[in-house]
Protein backbone atom coordinates (compact mmCIF):
# COMPACT_ATOMS: atom_id res chain seq x y z
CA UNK A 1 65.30 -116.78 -10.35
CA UNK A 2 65.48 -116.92 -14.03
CA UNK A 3 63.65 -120.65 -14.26
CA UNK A 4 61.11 -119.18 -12.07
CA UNK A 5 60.28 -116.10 -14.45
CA UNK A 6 60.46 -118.57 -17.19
CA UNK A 7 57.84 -120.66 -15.39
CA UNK A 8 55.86 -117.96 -14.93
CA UNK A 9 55.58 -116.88 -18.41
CA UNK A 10 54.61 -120.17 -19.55
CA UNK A 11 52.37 -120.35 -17.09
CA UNK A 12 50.97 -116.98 -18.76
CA UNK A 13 51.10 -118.59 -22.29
CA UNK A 14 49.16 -121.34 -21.62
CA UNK A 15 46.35 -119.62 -19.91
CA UNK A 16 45.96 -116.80 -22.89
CA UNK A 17 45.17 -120.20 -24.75
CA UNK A 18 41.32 -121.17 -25.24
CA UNK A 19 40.66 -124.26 -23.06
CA UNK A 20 40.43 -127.45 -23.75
CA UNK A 21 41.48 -130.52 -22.21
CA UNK A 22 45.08 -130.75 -23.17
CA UNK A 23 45.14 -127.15 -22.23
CA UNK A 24 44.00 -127.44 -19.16
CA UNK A 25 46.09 -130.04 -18.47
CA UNK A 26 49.10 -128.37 -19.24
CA UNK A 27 48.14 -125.39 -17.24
CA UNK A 28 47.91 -127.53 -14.53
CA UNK A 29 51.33 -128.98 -14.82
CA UNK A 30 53.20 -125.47 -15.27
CA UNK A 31 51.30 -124.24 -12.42
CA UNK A 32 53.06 -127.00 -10.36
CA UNK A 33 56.33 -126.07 -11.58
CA UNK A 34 55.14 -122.19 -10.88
CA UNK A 35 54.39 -123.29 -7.40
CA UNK A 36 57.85 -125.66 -6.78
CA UNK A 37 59.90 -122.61 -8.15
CA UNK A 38 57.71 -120.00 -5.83
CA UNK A 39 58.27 -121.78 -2.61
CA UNK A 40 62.12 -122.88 -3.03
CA UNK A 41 63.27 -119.32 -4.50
CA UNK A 42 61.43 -117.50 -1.31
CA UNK A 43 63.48 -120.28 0.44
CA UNK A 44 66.65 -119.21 -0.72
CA UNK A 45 66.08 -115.67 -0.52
CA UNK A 46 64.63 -116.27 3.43
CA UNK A 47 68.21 -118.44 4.47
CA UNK A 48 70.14 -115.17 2.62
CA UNK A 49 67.97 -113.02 5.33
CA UNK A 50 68.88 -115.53 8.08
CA UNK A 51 65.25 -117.19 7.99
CA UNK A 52 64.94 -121.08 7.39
CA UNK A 53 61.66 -122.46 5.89
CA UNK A 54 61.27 -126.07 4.75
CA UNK A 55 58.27 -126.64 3.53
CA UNK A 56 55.78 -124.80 0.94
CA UNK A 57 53.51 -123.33 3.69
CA UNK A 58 56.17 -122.53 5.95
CA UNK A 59 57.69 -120.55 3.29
CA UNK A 60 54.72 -118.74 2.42
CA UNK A 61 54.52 -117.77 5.68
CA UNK A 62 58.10 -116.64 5.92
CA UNK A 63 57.60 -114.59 2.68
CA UNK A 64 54.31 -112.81 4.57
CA UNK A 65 56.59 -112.54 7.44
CA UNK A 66 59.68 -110.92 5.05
CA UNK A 67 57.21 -108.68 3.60
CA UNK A 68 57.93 -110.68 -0.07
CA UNK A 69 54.23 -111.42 -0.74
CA UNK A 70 50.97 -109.57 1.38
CA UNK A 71 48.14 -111.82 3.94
CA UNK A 72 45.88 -113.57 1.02
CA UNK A 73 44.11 -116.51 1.90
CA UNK A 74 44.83 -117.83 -2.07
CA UNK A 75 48.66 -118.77 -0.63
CA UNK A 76 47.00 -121.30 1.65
CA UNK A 77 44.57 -122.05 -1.01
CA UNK A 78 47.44 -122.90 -3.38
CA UNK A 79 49.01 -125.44 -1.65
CA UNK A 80 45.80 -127.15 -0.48
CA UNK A 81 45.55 -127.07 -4.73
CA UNK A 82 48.74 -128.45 -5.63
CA UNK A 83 48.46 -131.45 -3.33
CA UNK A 84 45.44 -132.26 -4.53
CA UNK A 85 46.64 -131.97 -8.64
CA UNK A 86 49.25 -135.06 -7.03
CA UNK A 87 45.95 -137.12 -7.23
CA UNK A 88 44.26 -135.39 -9.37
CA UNK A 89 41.63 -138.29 -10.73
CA UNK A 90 38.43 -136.18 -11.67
CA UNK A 91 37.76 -134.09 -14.31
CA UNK A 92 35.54 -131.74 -12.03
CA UNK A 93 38.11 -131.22 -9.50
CA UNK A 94 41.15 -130.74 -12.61
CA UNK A 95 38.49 -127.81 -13.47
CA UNK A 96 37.80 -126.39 -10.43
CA UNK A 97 41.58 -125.95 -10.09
CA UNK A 98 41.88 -124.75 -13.55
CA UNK A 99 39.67 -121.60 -12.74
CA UNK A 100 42.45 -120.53 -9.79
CA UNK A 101 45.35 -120.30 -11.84
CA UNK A 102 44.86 -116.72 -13.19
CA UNK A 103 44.69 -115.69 -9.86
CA UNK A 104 47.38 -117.74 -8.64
CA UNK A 105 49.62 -116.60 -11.98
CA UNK A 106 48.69 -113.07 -10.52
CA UNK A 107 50.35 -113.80 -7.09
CA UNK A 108 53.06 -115.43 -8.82
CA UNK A 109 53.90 -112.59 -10.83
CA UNK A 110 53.60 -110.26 -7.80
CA UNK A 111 56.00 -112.47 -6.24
CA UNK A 112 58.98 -112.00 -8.45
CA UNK A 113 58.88 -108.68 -9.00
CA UNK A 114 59.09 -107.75 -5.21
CA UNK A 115 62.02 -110.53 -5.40
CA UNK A 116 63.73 -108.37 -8.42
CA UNK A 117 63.42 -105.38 -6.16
C-alpha cells in the first residue's frame, strides 16, 4: 500500500510540471507503475475478501464488484491505455495518452483512500 501512495504522488508531481517531452514521458512511465500498483493491491485486498482476480480488468471489475472504486468507463479506458504505452511508437498517440492521466491520477487517488478506509 505504501509503494502505491508513493506512486501516486509522483504521479501527482510530475503532472503539476509544465510539459514537455521528457515530461511527458515520465508521466507516462509513473502512470504505468500507478496502474501495476492499482490492479495488484485491489488484488490482494479482493483474495483477503475471498475474491480472486488475475488480471488488470478482472480486478477492476472485482473492485466495482467490492464496492473499492464506482462504474466509470475511464477503468476500461485505462487498461486499453497502458497496453498501448507497451508500444507506444508515436508521438500523437504518447499525447493523446498524456491528456488522461489527470483523470486517471484522480481515480487513482480515489482508489486508495477507499482502500485506507
Amino acid at each position: 500500500m505504501k509503494d502505491f501512495e508513493k506512486a501516486i504522488a509522483a504521479l501527482r508531481e510530475v503532472l503539476s510540471v509544465e510539459k514537455n517531452k521528457i515530461t511527458r514521458d515520465s508521466a507516462l512511465l509513473r502512470f504505468q507503475l500507478c496502474f501495476e500498483l492499482a490492479w495488484k493491491t485491489i488484488k490482494v485486498h479482493a483474495r483477503a475478501e475471498g475474491v480472486e482476480c488475475f488480471s488488470p480488468k478482472s480486478c477492476f471489475q472485482t473492485a466495482f464488484q467490492l464496492n473499492l472504486v464506482d462504474y466509470d468507463e475511464n477503468w476500461i479506458n485505462m487498461v486499453e491505455d497502458r497496453n498501448s504505452i507497451v508500444h507506444l511508437y508515436e508521438e500523437e498517440e504518447a499525447d493523446r495518452i498524456y491528456d488522461k492521466l489527470s483523470d486517471y491520477l484522480t481515480l487513482f487517488e480515489k482508489l486508495y483512500s477507499k482502500l485506507n478506509q
